[in-house]
Protein backbone atom coordinates (compact mmCIF):
# COMPACT_ATOMS: atom_id res chain seq x y z
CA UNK A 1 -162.96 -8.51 22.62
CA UNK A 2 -160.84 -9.39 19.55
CA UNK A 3 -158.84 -6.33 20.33
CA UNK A 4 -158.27 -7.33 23.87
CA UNK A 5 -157.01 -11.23 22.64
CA UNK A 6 -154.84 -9.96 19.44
CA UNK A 7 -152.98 -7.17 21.89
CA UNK A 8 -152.66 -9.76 24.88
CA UNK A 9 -151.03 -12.34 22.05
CA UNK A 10 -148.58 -9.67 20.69
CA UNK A 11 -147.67 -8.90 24.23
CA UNK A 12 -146.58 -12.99 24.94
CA UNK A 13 -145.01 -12.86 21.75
CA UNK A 14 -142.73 -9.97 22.72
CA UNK A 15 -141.96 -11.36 25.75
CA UNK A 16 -140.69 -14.60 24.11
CA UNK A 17 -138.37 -12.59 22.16
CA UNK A 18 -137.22 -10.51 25.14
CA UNK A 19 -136.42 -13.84 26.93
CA UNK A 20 -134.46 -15.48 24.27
CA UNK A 21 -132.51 -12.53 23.38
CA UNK A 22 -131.69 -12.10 26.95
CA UNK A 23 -130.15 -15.60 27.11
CA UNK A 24 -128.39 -15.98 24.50
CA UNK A 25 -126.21 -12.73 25.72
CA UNK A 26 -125.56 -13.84 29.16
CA UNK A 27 -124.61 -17.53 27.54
CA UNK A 28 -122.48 -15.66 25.30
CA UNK A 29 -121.17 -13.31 28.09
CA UNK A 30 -120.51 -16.43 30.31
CA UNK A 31 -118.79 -18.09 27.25
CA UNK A 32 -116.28 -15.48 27.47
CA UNK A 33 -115.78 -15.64 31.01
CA UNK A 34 -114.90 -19.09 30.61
CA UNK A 35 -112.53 -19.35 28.33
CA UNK A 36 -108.22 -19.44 29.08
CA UNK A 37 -106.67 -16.74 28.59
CA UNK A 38 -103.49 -17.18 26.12
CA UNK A 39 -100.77 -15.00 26.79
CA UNK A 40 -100.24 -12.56 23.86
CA UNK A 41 -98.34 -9.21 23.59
CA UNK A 42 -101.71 -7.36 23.38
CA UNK A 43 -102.54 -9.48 26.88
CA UNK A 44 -99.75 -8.29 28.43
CA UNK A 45 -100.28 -5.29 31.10
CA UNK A 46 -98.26 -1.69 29.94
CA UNK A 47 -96.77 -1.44 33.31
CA UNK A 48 -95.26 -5.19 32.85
CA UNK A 49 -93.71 -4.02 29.54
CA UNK A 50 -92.61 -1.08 30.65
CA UNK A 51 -90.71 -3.02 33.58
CA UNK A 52 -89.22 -5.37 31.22
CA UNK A 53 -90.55 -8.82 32.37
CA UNK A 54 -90.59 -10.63 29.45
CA UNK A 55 -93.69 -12.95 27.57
CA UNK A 56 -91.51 -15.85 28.40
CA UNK A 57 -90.86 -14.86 32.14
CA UNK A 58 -94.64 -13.63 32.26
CA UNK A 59 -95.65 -17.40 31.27
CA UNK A 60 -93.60 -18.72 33.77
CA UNK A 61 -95.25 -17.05 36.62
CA UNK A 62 -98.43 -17.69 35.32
CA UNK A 63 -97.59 -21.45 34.95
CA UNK A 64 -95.81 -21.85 37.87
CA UNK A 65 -98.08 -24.17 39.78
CA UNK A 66 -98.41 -26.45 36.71
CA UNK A 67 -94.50 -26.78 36.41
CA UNK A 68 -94.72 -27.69 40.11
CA UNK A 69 -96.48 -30.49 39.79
CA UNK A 70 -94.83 -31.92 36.80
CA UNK A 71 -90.98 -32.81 38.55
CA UNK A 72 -89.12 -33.06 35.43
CA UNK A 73 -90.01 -29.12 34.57
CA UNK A 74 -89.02 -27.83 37.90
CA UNK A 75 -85.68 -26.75 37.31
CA UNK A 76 -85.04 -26.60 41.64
CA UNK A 77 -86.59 -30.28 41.57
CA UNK A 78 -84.44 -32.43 44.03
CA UNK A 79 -86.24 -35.24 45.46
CA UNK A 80 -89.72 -36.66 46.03
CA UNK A 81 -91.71 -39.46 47.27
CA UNK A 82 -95.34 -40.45 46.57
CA UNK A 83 -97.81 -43.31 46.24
CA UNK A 84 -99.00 -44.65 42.55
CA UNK A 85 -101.42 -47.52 41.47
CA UNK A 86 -99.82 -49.77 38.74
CA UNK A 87 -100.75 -47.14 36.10
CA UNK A 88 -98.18 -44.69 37.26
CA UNK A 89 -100.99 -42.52 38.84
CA UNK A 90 -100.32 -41.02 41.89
CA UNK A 91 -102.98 -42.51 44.82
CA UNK A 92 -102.94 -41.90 48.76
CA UNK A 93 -104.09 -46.17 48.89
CA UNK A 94 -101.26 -46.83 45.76
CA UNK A 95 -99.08 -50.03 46.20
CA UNK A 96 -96.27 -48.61 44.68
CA UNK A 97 -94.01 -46.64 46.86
CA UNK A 98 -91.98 -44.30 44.48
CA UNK A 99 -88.51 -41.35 45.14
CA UNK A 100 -88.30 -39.78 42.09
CA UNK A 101 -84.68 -38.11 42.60
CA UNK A 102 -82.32 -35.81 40.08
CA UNK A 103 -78.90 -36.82 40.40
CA UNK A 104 -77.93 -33.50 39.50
CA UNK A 105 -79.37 -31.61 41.87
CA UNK A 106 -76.77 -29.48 44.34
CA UNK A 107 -78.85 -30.31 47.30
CA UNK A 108 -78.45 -33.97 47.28
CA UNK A 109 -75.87 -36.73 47.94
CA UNK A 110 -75.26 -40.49 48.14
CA UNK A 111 -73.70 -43.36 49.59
CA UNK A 112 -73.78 -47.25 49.84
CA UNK A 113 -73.68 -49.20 52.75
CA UNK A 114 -73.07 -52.83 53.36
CA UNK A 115 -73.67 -54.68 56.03
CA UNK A 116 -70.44 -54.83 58.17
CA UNK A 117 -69.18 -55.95 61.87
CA UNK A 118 -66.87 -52.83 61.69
CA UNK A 119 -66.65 -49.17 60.36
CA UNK A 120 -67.01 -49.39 56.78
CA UNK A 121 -63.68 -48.13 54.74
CA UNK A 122 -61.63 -49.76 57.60
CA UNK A 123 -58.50 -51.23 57.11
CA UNK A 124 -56.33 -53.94 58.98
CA UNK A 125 -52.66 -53.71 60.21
CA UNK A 126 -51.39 -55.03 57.26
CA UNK A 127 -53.17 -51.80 55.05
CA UNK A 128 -55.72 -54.11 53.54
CA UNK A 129 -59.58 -53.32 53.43
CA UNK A 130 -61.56 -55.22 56.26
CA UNK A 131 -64.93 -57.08 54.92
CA UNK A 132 -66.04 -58.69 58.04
CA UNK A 133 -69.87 -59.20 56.71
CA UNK A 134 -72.88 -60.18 59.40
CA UNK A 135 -76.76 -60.19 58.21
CA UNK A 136 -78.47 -57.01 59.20
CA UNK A 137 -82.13 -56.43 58.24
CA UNK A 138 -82.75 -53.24 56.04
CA UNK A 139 -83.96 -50.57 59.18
CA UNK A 140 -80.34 -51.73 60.73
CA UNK A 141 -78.54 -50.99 57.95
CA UNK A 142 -79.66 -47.93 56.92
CA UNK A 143 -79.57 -46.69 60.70
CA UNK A 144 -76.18 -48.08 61.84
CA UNK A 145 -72.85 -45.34 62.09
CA UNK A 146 -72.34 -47.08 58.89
CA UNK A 147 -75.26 -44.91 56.77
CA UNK A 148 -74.04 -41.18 58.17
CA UNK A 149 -72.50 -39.05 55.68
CA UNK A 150 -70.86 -36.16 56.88
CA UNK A 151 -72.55 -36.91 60.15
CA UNK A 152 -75.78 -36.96 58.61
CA UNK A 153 -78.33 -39.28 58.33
CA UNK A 154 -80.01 -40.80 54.80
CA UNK A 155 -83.70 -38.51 53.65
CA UNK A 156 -84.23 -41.79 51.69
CA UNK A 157 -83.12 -45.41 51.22
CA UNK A 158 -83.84 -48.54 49.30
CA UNK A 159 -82.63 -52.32 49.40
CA UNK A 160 -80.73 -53.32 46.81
CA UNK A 161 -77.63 -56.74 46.22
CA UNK A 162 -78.36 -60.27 46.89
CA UNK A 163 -76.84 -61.28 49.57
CA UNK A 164 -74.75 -65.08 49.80
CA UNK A 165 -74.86 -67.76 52.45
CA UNK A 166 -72.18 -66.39 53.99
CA UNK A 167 -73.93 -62.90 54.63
CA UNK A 168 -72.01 -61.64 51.79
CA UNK A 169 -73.37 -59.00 48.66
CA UNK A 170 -73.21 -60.71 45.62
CA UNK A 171 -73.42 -58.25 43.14
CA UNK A 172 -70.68 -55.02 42.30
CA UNK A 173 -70.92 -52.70 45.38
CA UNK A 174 -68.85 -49.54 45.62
CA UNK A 175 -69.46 -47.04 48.58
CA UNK A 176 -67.43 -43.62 47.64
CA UNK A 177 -65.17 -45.35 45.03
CA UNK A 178 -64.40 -48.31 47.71
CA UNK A 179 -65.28 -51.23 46.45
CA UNK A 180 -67.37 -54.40 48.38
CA UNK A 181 -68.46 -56.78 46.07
CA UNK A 182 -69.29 -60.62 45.79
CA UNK A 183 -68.69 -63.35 43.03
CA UNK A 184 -71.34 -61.83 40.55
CA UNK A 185 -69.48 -58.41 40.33
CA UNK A 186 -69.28 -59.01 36.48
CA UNK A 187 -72.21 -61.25 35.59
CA UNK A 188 -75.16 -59.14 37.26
CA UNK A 189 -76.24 -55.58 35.98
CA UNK A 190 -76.12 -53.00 39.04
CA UNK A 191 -77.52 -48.96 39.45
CA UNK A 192 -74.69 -46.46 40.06
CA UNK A 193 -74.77 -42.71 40.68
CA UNK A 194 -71.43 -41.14 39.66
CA UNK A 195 -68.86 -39.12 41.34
CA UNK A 196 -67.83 -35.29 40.75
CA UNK A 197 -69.23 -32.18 40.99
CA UNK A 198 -73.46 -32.58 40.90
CA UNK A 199 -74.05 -30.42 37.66
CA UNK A 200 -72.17 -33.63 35.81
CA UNK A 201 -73.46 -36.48 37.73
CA UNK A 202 -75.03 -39.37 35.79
CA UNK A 203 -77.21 -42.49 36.76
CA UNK A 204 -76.15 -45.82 35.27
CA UNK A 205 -77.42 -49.26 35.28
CA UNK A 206 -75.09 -51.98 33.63
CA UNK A 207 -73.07 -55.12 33.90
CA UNK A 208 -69.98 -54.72 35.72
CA UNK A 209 -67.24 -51.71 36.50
CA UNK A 210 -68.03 -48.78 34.28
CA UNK A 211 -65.19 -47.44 31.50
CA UNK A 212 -64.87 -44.26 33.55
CA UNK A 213 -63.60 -44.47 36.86
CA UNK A 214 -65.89 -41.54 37.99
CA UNK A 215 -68.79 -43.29 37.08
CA UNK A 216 -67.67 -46.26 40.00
CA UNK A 217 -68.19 -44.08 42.94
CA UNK A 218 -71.65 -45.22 44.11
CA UNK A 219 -72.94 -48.87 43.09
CA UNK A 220 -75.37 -51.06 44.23
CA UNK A 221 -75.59 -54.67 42.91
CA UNK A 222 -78.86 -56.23 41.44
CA UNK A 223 -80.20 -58.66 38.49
CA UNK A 224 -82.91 -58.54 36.42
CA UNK A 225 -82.64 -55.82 34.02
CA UNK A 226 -85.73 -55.25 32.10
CA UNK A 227 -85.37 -51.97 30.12
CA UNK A 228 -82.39 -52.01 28.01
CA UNK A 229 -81.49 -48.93 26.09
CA UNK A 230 -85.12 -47.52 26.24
CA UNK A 231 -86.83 -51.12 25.17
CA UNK A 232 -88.73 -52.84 27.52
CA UNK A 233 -87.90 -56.64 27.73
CA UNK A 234 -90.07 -59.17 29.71
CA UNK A 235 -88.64 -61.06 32.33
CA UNK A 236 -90.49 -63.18 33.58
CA UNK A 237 -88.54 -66.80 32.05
CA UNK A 238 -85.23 -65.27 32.65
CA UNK A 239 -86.68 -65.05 36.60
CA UNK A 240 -87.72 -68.67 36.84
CA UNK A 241 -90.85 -69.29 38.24
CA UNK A 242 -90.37 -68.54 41.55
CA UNK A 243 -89.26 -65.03 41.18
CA UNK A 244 -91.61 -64.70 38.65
CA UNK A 245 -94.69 -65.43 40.00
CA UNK A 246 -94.42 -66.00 43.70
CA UNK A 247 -92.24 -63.93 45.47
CA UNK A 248 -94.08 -60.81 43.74
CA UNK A 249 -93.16 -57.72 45.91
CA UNK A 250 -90.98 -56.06 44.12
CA UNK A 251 -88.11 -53.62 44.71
CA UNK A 252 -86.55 -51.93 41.48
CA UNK A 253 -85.03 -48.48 39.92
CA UNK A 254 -85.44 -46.87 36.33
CA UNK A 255 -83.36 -44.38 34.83
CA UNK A 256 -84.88 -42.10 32.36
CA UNK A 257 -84.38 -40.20 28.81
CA UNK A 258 -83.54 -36.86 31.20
CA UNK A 259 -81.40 -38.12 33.65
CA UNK A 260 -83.66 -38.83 36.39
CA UNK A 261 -83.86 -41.86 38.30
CA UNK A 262 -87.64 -43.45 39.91
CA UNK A 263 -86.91 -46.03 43.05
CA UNK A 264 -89.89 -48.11 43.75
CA UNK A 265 -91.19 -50.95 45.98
CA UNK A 266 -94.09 -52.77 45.55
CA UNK A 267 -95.05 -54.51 48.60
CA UNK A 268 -98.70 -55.25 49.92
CA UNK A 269 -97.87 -55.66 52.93
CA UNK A 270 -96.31 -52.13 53.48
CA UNK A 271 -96.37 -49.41 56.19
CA UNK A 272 -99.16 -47.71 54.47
CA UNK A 273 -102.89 -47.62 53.57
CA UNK A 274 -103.30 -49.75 50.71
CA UNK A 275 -106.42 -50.49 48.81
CA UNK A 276 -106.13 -53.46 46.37
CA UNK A 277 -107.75 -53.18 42.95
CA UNK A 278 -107.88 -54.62 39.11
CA UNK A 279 -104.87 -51.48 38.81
CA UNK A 280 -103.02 -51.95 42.21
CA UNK A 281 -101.83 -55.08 42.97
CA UNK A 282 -98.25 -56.39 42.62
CA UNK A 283 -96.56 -56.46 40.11
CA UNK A 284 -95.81 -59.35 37.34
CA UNK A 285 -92.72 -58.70 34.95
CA UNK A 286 -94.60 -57.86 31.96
CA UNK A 287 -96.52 -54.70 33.78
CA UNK A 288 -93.25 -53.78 34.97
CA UNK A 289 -93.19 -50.93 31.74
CA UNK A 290 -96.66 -49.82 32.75
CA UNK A 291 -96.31 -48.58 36.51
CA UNK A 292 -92.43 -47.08 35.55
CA UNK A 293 -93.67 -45.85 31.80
CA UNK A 294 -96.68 -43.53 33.52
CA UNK A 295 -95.67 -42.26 36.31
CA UNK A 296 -92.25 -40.88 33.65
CA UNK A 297 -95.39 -39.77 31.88
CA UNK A 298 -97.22 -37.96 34.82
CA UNK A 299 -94.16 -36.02 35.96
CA UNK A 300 -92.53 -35.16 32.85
CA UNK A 301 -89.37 -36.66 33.48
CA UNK A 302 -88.71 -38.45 29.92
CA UNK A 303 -88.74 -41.84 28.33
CA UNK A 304 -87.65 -45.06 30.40
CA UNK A 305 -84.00 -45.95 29.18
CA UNK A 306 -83.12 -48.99 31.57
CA UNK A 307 -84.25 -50.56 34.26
CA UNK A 308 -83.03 -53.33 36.90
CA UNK A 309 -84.58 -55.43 40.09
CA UNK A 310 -83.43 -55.55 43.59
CA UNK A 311 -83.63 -58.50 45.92
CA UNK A 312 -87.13 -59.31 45.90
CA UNK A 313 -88.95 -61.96 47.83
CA UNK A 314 -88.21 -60.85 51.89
CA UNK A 315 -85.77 -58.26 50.75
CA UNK A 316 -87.75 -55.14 49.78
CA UNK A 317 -86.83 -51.90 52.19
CA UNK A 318 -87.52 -48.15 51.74
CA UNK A 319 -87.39 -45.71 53.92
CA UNK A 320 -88.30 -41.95 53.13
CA UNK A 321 -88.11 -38.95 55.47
CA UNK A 322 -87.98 -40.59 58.53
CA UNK A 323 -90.25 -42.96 57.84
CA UNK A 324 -90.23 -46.96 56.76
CA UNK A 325 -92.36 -47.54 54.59
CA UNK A 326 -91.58 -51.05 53.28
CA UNK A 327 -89.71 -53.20 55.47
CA UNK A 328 -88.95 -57.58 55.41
CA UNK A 329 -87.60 -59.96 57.57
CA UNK A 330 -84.73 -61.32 55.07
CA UNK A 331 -80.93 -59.97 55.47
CA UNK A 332 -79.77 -57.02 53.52
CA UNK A 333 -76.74 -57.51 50.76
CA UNK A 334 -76.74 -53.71 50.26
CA UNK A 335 -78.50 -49.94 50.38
CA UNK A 336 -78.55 -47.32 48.23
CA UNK A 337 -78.56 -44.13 50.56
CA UNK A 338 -80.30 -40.60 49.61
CA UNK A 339 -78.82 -37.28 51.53
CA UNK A 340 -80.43 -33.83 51.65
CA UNK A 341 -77.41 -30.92 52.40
């Protein structure tokens, strides 16, 4: 009987020991299966060698997706919209309604328009530029003859001047190097995309006519500028209360570290599904650096360098793709218009 008991214990025991050795290996082997692989020389296939597709070319392929999804390392990036909360991350219910453009890329061009009785560029008998201005809300001025290019019309657009009591911009406006501005010209800051060939065009944002003529080809007028030379500056007194704190949907562009440029609205009451939360809501001045500072973040595209407000308050407009997705009831004093070649 004791024989029995002692050769039925040293079987369990042997068993426990099978067991545990067991799963340790497969934990081990399914360590290994898990881990990234890092792309060495010795990971690199013969055939690939032999073919001459380099580590660095190798990574890139393997990477691809990743650089896809982060804009500012797609070196083809032109142009794209999205929805973000007021951390910068992207969200199908975000209030923020972003274009993320590069104003270098080949495929894309631009334009201001004004709102005008008449073709814009026209002049009189006498040679001398006609500015016959009439209040037009923002879907009829980015959709009048006024906003083709080359007999195309606008991928994307966004509100920008003040406009006066006599349905005039008030800001600097230049469409194509002709100028239509108002009595603030040199007081206000505006956004400009220069002229020339695309590998050498710049975004700016600052007061008045440029030092280099190129850089006066496309302008739209604004006020407000809260980033100034990559510092972020609160707003909110310089606004006055109203601006501040009441009319809060918001309508602004950002230029950053690598050249790009983010356009974004902020409107509740946009064209889109919108789900307000503690992190999307509009926007007071001093989150302003928050929304603009992640979603640079998420995509790669740089630091914030400066930054400047649109008309606000029954103003905001943007239109992507065929589609409105923020529109007002107030009068226009200018667009800033996006083309795809």
């Amino acid at each position: 009987m004791f024989n029995k008991n002692f050769f039925g214990l040293l079987l369990i025991i042997a068993g426990v020991f099978f067991f545990r050795s067991y799963r340790q290996s497969s934990d081990k082997s399914l360590e290994l299966t898990q881990k990234p692989t890092i792309v060495t020389e010795e990971y690199i296939p013969k055939k690939i060698k032999e073919e001459g597709i380099s580590k660095e070319k190798l990574e890139d392929k393997i990477s691809n997706k990743s650089l896809v999804n982060c804009l500012g390392k797609d070196r083809n990036f032109s142009i794209e919209f999205f929805k973000t909360n007021n951390l910068g991350k992207k969200s199908d219910k975000g209030i923020n309604h972003v274009v993320i453009f590069n104003p270098k890329s080949r495929e894309l061009d631009f334009k201001v328009n004004v709102a005008l009785d008449h073709k814009i560029y026209a002049k009189n008998e006498s040679g001398k530029l006609r500015k016959e201005y009439i209040p037009k809300l923002f879907g009829e001025i980015i959709s009048d003859d006024n906003a083709l290019l080359n007999g195309k019309k606008p991928i994307a657009a966004i509100n920008a001047d003040y406009i006066d009591t006599e349905d005039k911009p008030q800001g600097l406006n230049i469409s194509r190097g002709v100028e239509y501005s108002g009595d603030f010209k040199n007081r206000r800051s505006s956004f400009g995309i220069s002229g020339g060939e695309p590998s050498s065009r710049q975004a700016t944002i600052a007061k008045g006519r440029r030092n280099k003529n190129i850089l006066n080809y496309n302008i739209v007028g604004g006020n407000g500028r809260f980033y100034r030379n990559g510092k972020f500056i609160d707003i909110c007194n310089a606004l006055g209360e109203f601006a501040c704190k009441r009319a809060i949907n918001r309508s602004m562009a950002a230029t950053t570290s690598k050249g790009y440029v983010i356009l974004l609205v902020n409107d509740n009451r946009a064209n889109s599904d919108i789900e307000i939360t503690e992190v999307n809501q509009e926007l007071l001045p001093d989150k302003f650096d928050d929304v603009l500072e992640g979603i640079a973040r998420n995509n790669c595209l740089g630091k914030i360098q400066e930054g400047i407000l649109f008309d606000g308050g029954e103003s905001p407009g943007l239109f992507y793709d065929g589609k409105t997705y923020v529109e007002n009831f107030g009068a226009i004093g200018s667009v800033f218009l996006i083309y795809k070649k």
